[in-house]
PDB file of N, CA and C in Angstrom:
ATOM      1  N   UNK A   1      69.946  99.454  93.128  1.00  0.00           N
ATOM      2  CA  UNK A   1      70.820 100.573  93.049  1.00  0.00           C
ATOM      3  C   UNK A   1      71.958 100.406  94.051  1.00  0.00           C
ATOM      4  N   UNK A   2      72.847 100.776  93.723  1.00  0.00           N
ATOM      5  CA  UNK A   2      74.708 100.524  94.706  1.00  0.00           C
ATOM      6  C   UNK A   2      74.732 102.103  94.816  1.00  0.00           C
ATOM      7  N   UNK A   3      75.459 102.460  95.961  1.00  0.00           N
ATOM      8  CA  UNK A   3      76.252 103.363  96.409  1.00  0.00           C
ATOM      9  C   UNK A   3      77.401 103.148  95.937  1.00  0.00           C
ATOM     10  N   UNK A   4      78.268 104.744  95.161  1.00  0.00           N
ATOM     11  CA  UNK A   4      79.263 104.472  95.116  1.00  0.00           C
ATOM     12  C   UNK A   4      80.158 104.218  95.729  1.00  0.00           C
ATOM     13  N   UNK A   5      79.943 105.387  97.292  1.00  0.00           N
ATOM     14  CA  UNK A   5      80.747 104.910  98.364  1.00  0.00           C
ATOM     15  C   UNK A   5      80.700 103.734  98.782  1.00  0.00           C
ATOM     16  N   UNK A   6      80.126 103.152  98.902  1.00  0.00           N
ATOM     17  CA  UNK A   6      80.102 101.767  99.465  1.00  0.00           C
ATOM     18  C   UNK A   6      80.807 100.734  98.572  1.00  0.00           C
ATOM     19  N   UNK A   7      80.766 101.261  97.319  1.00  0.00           N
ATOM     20  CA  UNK A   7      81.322  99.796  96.111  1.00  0.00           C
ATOM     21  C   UNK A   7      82.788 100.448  96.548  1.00  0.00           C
ATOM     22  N   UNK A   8      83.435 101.603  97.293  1.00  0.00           N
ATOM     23  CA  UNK A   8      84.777 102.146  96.976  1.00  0.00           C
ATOM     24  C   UNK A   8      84.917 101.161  98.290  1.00  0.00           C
ATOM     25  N   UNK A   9      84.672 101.300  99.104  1.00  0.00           N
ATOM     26  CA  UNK A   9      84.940 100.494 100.521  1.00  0.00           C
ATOM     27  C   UNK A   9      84.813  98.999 100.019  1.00  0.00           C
ATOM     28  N   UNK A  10      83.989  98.525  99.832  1.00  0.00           N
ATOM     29  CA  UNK A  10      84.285  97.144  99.619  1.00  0.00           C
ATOM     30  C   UNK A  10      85.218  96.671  98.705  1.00  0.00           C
ATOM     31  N   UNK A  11      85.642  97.519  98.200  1.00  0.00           N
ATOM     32  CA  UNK A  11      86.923  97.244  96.900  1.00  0.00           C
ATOM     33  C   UNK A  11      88.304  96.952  98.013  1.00  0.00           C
ATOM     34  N   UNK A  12      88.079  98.514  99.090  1.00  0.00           N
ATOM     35  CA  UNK A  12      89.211  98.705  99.765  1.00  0.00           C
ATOM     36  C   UNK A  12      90.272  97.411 100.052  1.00  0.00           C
ATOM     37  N   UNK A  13      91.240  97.424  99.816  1.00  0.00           N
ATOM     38  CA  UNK A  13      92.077  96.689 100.573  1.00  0.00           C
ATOM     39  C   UNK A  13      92.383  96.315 101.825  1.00  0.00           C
ATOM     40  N   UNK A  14      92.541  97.476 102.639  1.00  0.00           N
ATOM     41  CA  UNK A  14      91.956  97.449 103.932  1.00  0.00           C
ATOM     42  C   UNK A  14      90.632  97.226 104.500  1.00  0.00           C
ATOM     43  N   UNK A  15      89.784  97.031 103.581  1.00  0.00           N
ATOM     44  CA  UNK A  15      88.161  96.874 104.381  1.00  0.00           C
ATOM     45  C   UNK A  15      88.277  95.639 104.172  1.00  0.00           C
ATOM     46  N   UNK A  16      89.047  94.676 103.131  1.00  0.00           N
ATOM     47  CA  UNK A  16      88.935  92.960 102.845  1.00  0.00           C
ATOM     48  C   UNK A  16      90.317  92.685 103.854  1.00  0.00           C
ATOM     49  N   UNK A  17      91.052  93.225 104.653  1.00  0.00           N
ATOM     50  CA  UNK A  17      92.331  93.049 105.562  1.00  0.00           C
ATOM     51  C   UNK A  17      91.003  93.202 106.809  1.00  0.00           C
ATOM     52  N   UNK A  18      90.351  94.071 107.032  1.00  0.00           N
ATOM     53  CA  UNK A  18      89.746  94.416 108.251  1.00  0.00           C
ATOM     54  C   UNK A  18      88.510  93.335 108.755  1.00  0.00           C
ATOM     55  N   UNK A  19      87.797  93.119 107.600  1.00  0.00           N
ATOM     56  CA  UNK A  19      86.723  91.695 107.394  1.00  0.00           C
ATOM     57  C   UNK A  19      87.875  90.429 107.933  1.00  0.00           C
ATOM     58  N   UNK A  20      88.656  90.180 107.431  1.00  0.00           N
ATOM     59  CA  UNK A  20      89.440  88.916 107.147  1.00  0.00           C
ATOM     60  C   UNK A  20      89.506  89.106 108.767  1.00  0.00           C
ATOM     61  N   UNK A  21      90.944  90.133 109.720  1.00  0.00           N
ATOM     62  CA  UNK A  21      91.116  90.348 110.658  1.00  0.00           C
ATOM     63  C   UNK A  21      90.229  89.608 111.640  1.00  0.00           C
ATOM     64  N   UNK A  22      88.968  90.857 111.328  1.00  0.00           N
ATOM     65  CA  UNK A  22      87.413  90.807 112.411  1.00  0.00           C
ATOM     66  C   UNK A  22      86.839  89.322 112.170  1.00  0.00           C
ATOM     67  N   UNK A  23      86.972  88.455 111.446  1.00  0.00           N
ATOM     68  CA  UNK A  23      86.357  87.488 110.988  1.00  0.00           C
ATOM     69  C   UNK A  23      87.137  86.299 111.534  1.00  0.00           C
ATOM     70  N   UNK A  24      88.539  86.467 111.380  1.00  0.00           N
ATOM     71  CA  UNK A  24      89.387  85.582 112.283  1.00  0.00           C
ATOM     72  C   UNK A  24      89.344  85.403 113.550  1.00  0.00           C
ATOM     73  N   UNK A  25      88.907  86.283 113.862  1.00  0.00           N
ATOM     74  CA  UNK A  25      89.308  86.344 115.550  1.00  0.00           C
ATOM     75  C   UNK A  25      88.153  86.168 116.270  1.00  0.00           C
ATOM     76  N   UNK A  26      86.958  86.464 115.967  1.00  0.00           N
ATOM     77  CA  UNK A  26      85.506  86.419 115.906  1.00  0.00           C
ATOM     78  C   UNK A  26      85.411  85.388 115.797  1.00  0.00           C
ATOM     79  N   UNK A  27      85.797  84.086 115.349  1.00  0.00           N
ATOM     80  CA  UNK A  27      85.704  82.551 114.754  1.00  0.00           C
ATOM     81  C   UNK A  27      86.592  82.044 115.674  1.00  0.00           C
ATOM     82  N   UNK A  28      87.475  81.976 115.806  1.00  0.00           N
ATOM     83  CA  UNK A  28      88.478  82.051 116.985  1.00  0.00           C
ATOM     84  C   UNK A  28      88.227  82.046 118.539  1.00  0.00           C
ATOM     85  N   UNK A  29      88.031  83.173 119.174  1.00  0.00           N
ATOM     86  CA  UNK A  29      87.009  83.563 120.304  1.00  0.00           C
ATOM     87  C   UNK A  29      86.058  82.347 120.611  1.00  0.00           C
ATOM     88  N   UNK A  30      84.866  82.195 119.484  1.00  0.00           N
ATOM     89  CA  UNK A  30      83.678  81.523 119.452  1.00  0.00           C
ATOM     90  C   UNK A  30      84.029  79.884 119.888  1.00  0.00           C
ATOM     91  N   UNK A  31      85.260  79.579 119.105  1.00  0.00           N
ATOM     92  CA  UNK A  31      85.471  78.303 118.710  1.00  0.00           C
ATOM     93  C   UNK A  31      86.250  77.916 120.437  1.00  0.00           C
ATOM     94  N   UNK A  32      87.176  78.693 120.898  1.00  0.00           N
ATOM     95  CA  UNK A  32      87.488  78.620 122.307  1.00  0.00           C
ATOM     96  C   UNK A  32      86.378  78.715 123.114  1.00  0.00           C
ATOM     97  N   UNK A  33      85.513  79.900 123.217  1.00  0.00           N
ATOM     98  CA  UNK A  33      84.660  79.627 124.291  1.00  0.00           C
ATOM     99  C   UNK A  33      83.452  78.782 124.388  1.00  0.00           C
ATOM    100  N   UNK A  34      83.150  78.193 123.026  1.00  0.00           N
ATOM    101  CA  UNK A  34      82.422  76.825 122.657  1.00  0.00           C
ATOM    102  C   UNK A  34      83.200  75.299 123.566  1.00  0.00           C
ATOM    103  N   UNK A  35      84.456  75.335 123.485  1.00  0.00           N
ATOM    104  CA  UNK A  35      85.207  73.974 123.542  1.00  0.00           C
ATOM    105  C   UNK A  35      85.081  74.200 125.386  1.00  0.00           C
ATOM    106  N   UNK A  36      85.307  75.356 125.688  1.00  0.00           N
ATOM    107  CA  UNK A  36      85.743  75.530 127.335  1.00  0.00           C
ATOM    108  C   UNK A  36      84.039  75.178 128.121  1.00  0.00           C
ATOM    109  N   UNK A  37      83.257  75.977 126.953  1.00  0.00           N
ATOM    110  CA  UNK A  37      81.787  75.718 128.262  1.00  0.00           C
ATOM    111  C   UNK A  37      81.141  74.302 127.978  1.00  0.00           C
ATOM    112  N   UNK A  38      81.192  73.708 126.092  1.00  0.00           N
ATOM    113  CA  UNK A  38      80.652  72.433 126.365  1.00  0.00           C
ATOM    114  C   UNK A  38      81.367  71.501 126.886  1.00  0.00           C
ATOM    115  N   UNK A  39      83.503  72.007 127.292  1.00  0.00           N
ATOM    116  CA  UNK A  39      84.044  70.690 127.826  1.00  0.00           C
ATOM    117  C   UNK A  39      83.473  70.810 129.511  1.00  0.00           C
ATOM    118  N   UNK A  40      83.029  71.659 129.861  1.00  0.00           N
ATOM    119  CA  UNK A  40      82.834  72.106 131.161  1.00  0.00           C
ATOM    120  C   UNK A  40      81.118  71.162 131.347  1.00  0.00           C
ATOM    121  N   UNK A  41      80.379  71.471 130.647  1.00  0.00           N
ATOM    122  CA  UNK A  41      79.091  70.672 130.448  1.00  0.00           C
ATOM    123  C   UNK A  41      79.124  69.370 130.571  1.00  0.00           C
ATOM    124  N   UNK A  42      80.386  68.856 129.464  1.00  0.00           N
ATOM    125  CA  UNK A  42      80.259  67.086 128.928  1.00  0.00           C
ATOM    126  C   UNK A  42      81.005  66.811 130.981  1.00  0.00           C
ATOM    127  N   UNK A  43      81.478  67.597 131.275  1.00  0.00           N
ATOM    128  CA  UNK A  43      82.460  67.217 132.400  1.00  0.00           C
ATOM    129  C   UNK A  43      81.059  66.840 133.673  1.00  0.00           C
ATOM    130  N   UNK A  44      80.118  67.923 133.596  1.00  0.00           N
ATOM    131  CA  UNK A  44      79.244  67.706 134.078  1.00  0.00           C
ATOM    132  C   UNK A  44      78.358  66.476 133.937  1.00  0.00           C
ATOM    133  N   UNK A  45      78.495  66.205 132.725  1.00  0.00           N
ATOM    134  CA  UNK A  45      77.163  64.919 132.557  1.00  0.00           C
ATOM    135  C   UNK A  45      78.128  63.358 132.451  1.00  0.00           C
ATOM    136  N   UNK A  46      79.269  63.887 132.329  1.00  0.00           N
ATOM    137  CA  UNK A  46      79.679  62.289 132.206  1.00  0.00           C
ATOM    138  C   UNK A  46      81.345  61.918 132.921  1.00  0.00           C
ATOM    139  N   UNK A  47      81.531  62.893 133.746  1.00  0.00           N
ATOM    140  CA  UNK A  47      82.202  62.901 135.165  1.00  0.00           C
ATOM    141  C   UNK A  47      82.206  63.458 136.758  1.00  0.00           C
ATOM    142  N   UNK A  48      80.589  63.184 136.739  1.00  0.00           N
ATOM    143  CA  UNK A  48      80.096  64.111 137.722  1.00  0.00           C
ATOM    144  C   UNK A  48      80.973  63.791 139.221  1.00  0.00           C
ATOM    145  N   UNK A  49      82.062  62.346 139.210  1.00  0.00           N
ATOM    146  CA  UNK A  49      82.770  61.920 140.755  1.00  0.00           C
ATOM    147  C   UNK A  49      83.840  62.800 140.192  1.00  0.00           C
ATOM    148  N   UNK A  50      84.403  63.141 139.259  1.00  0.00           N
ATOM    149  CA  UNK A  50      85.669  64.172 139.566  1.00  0.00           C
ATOM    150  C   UNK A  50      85.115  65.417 140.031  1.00  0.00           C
ATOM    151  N   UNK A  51      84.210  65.754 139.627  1.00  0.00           N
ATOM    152  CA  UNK A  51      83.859  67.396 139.686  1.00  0.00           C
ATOM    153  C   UNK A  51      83.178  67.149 141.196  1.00  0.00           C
ATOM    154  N   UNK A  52      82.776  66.070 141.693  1.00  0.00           N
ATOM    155  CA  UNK A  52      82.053  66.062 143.373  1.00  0.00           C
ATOM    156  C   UNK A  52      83.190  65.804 144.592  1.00  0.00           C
ATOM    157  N   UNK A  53      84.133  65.955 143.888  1.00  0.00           N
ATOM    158  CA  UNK A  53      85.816  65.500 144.373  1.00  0.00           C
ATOM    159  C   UNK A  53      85.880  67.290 145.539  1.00  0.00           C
ATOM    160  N   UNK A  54      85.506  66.802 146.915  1.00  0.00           N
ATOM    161  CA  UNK A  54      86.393  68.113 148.017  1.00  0.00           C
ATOM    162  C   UNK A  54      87.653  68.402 147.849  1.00  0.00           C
ATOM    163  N   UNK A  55      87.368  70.029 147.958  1.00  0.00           N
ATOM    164  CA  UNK A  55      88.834  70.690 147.934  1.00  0.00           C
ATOM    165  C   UNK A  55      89.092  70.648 149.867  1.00  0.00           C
ATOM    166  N   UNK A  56      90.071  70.006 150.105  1.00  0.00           N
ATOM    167  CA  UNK A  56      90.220  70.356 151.305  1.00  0.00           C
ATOM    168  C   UNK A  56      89.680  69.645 152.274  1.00  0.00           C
ATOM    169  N   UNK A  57      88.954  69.820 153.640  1.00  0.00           N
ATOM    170  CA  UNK A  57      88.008  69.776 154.336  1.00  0.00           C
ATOM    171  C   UNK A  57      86.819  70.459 154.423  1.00  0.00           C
ATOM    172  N   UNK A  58      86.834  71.100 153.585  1.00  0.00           N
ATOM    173  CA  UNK A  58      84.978  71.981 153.152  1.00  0.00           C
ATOM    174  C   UNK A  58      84.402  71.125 152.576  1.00  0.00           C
ATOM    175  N   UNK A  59      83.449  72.135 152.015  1.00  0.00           N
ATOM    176  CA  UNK A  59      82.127  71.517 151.028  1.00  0.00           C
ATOM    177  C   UNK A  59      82.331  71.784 149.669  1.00  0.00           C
ATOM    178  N   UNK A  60      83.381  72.398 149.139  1.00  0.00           N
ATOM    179  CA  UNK A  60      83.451  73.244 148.210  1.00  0.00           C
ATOM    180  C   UNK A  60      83.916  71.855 147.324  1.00  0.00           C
ATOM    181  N   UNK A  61      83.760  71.677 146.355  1.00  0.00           N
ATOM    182  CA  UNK A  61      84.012  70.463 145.340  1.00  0.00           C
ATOM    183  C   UNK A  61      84.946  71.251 143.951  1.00  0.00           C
ATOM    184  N   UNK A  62      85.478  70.415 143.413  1.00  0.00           N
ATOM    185  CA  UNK A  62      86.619  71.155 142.126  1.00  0.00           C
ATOM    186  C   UNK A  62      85.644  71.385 141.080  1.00  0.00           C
ATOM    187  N   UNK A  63      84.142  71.760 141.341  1.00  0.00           N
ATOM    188  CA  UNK A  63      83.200  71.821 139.990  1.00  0.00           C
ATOM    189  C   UNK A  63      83.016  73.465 140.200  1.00  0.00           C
ATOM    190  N   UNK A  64      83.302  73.840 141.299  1.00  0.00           N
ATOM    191  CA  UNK A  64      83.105  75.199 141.752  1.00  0.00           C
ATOM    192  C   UNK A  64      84.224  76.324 141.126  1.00  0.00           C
ATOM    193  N   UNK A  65      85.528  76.153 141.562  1.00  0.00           N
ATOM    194  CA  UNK A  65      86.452  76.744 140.871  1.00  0.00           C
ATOM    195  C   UNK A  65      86.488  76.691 139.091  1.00  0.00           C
ATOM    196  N   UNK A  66      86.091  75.412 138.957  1.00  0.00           N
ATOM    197  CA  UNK A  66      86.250  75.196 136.860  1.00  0.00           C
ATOM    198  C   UNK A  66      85.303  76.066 136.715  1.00  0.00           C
ATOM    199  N   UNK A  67      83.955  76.287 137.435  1.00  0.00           N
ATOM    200  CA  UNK A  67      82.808  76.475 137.270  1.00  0.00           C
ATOM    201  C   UNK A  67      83.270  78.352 136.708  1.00  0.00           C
ATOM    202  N   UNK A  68      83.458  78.300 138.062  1.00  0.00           N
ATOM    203  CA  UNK A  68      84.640  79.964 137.901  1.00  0.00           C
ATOM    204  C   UNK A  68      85.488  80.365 136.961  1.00  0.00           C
ATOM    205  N   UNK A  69      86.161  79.157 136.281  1.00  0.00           N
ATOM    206  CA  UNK A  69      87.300  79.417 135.225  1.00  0.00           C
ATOM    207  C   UNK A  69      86.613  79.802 133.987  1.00  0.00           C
ATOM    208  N   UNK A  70      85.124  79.366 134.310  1.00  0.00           N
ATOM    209  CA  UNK A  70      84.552  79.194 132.807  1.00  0.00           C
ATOM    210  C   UNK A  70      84.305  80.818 132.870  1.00  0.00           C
ATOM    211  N   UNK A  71      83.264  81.140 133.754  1.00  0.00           N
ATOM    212  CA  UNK A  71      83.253  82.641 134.150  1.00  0.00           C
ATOM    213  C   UNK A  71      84.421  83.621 133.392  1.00  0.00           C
ATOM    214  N   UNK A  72      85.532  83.743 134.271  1.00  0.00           N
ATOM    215  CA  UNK A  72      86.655  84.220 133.946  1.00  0.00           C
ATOM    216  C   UNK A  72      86.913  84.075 132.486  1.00  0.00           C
ATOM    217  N   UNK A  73      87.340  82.849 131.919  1.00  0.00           N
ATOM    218  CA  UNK A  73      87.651  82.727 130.817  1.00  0.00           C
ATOM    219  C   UNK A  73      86.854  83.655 129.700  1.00  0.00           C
ATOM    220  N   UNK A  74      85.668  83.503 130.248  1.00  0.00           N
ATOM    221  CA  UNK A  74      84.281  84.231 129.673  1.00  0.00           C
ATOM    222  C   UNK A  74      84.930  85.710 129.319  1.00  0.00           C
ATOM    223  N   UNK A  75      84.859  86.171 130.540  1.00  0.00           N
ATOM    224  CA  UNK A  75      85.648  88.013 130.699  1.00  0.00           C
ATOM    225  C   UNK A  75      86.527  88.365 129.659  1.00  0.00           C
ATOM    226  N   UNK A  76      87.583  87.409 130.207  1.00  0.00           N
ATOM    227  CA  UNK A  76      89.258  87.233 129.129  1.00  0.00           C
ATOM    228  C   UNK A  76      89.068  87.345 128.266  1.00  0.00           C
ATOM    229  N   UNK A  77      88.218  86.820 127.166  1.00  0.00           N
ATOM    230  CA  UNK A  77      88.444  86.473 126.040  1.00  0.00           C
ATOM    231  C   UNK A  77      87.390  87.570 125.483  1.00  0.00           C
ATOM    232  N   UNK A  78      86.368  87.905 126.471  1.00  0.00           N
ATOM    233  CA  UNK A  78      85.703  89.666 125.174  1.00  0.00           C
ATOM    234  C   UNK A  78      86.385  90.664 125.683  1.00  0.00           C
ATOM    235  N   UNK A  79      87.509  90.912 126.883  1.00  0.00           N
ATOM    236  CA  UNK A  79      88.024  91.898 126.776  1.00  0.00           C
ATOM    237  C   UNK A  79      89.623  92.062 125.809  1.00  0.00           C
ATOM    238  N   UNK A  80      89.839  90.808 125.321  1.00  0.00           N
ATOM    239  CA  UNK A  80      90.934  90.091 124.108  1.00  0.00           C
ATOM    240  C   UNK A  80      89.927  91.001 123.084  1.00  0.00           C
ATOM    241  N   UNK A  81      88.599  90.515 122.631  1.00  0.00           N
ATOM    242  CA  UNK A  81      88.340  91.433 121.283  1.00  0.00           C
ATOM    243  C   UNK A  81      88.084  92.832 121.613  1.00  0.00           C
ATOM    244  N   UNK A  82      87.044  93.045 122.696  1.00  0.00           N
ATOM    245  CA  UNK A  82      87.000  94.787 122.686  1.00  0.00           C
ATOM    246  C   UNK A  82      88.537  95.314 122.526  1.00  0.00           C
ATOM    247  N   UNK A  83      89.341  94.823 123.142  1.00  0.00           N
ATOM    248  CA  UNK A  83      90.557  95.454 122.956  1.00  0.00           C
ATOM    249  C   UNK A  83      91.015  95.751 121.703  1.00  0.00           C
ATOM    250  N   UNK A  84      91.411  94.636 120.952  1.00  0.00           N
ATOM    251  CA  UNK A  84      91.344  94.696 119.423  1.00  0.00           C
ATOM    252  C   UNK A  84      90.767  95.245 118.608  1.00  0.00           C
ATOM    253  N   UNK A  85      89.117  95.491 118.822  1.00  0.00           N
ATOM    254  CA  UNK A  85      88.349  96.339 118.132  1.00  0.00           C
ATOM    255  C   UNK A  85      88.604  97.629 118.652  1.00  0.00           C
ATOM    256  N   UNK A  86      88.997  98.167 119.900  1.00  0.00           N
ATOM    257  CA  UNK A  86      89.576  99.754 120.260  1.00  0.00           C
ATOM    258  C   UNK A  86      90.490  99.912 119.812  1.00  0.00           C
ATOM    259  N   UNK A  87      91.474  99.041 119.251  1.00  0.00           N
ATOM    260  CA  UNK A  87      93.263  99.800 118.930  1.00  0.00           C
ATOM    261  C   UNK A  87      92.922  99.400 117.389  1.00  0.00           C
ATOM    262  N   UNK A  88      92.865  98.030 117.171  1.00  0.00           N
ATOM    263  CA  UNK A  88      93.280  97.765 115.765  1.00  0.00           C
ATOM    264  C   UNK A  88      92.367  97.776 114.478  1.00  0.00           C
ATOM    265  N   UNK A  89      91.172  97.479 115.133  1.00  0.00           N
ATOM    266  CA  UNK A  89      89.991  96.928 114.251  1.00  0.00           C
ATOM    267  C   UNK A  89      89.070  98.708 114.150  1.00  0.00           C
ATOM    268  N   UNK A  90      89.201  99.679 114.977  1.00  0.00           N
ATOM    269  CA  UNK A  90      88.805 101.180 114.619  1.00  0.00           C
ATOM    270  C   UNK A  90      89.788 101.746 113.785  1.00  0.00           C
ATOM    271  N   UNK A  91      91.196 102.050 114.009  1.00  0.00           N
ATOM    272  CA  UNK A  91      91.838 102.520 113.355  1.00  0.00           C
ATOM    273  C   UNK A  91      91.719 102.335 111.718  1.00  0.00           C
ATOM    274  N   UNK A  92      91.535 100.579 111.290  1.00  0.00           N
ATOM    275  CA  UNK A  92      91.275 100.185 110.154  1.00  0.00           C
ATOM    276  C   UNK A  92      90.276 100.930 109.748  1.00  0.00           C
ATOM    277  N   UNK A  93      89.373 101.024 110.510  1.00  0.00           N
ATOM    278  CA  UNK A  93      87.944 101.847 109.959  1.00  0.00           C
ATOM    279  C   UNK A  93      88.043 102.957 109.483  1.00  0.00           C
ATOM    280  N   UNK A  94      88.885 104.090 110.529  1.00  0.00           N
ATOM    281  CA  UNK A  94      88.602 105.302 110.351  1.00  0.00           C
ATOM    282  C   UNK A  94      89.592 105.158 109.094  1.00  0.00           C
ATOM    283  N   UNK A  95      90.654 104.639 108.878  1.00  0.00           N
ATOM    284  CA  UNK A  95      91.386 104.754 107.757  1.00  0.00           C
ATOM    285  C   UNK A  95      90.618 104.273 106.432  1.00  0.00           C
ATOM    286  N   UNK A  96      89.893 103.192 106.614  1.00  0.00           N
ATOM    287  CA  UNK A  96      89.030 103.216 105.273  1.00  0.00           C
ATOM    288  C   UNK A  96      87.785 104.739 105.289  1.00  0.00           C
ATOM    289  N   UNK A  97      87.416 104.795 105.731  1.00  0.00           N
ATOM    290  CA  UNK A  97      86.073 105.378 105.940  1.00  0.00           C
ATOM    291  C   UNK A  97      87.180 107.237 105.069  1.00  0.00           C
ATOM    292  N   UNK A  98      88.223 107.147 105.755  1.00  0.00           N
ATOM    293  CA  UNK A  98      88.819 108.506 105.336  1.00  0.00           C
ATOM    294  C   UNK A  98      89.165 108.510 103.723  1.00  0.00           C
ATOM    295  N   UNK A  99      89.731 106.832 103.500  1.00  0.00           N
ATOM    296  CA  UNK A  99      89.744 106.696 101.978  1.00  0.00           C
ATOM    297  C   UNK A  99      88.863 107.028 100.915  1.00  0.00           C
ATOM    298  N   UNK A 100      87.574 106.390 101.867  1.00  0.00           N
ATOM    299  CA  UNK A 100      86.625 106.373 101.243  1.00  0.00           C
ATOM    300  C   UNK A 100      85.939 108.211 101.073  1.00  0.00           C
ATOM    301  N   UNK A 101      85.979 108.596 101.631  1.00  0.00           N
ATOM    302  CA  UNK A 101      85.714 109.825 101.627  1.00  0.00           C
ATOM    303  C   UNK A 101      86.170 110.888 100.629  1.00  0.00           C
ATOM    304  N   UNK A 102      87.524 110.599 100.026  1.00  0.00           N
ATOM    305  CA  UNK A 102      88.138 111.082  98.830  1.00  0.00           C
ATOM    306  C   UNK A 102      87.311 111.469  97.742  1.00  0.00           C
TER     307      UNK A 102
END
């Protein structure tokens, strides 16, 4: 058995704009923060004298800061989608969901 509401939403134009959207960027995201932590990994296993390389006169080595970038980068890039899903990717919703409601 189908819901009608539901066959009206998946028809929507905007619900196949909002999938496509959410689906791009979601693939996107994944595919960046895949390349940044396994290039950060392979960097680990098969250039371990650059990354044991001192900053300075400390102890602190350049595996520490990347180590950090990965972190960061981490942050950046889900507060890139929450953002998107608060302005662009709800609005789509409530506008289908209101269509749909007709």
């Amino acid at each position: 058995m189908s819901d009608p509401i539901v066959d009206k939403i998946k028809r929507d134009p905007k619900y196949l704009e909002l999938r496509k959207k959410r689906n791009g960027l979601g693939v996107l995201l994944t595919v960046l923060m895949l390349v940044v932590y396994y290039g950060y990994v392979s960097l680990i296993a098969f250039n371990k004298a650059f990354l044991a390389q001192p900053l300075g006169d400390g102890v602190t080595t350049i595996g520490i800061p990347i180590g950090f970038g990965v972190i960061i980068f981490t942050i950046v890039i889900t507060g890139i989608y929450v953002r998107r899903a608060n302005s662009e990717f709800d609005a789509l919703t409530k506008d289908i969901l209101k269509d749909a409601s007709k």
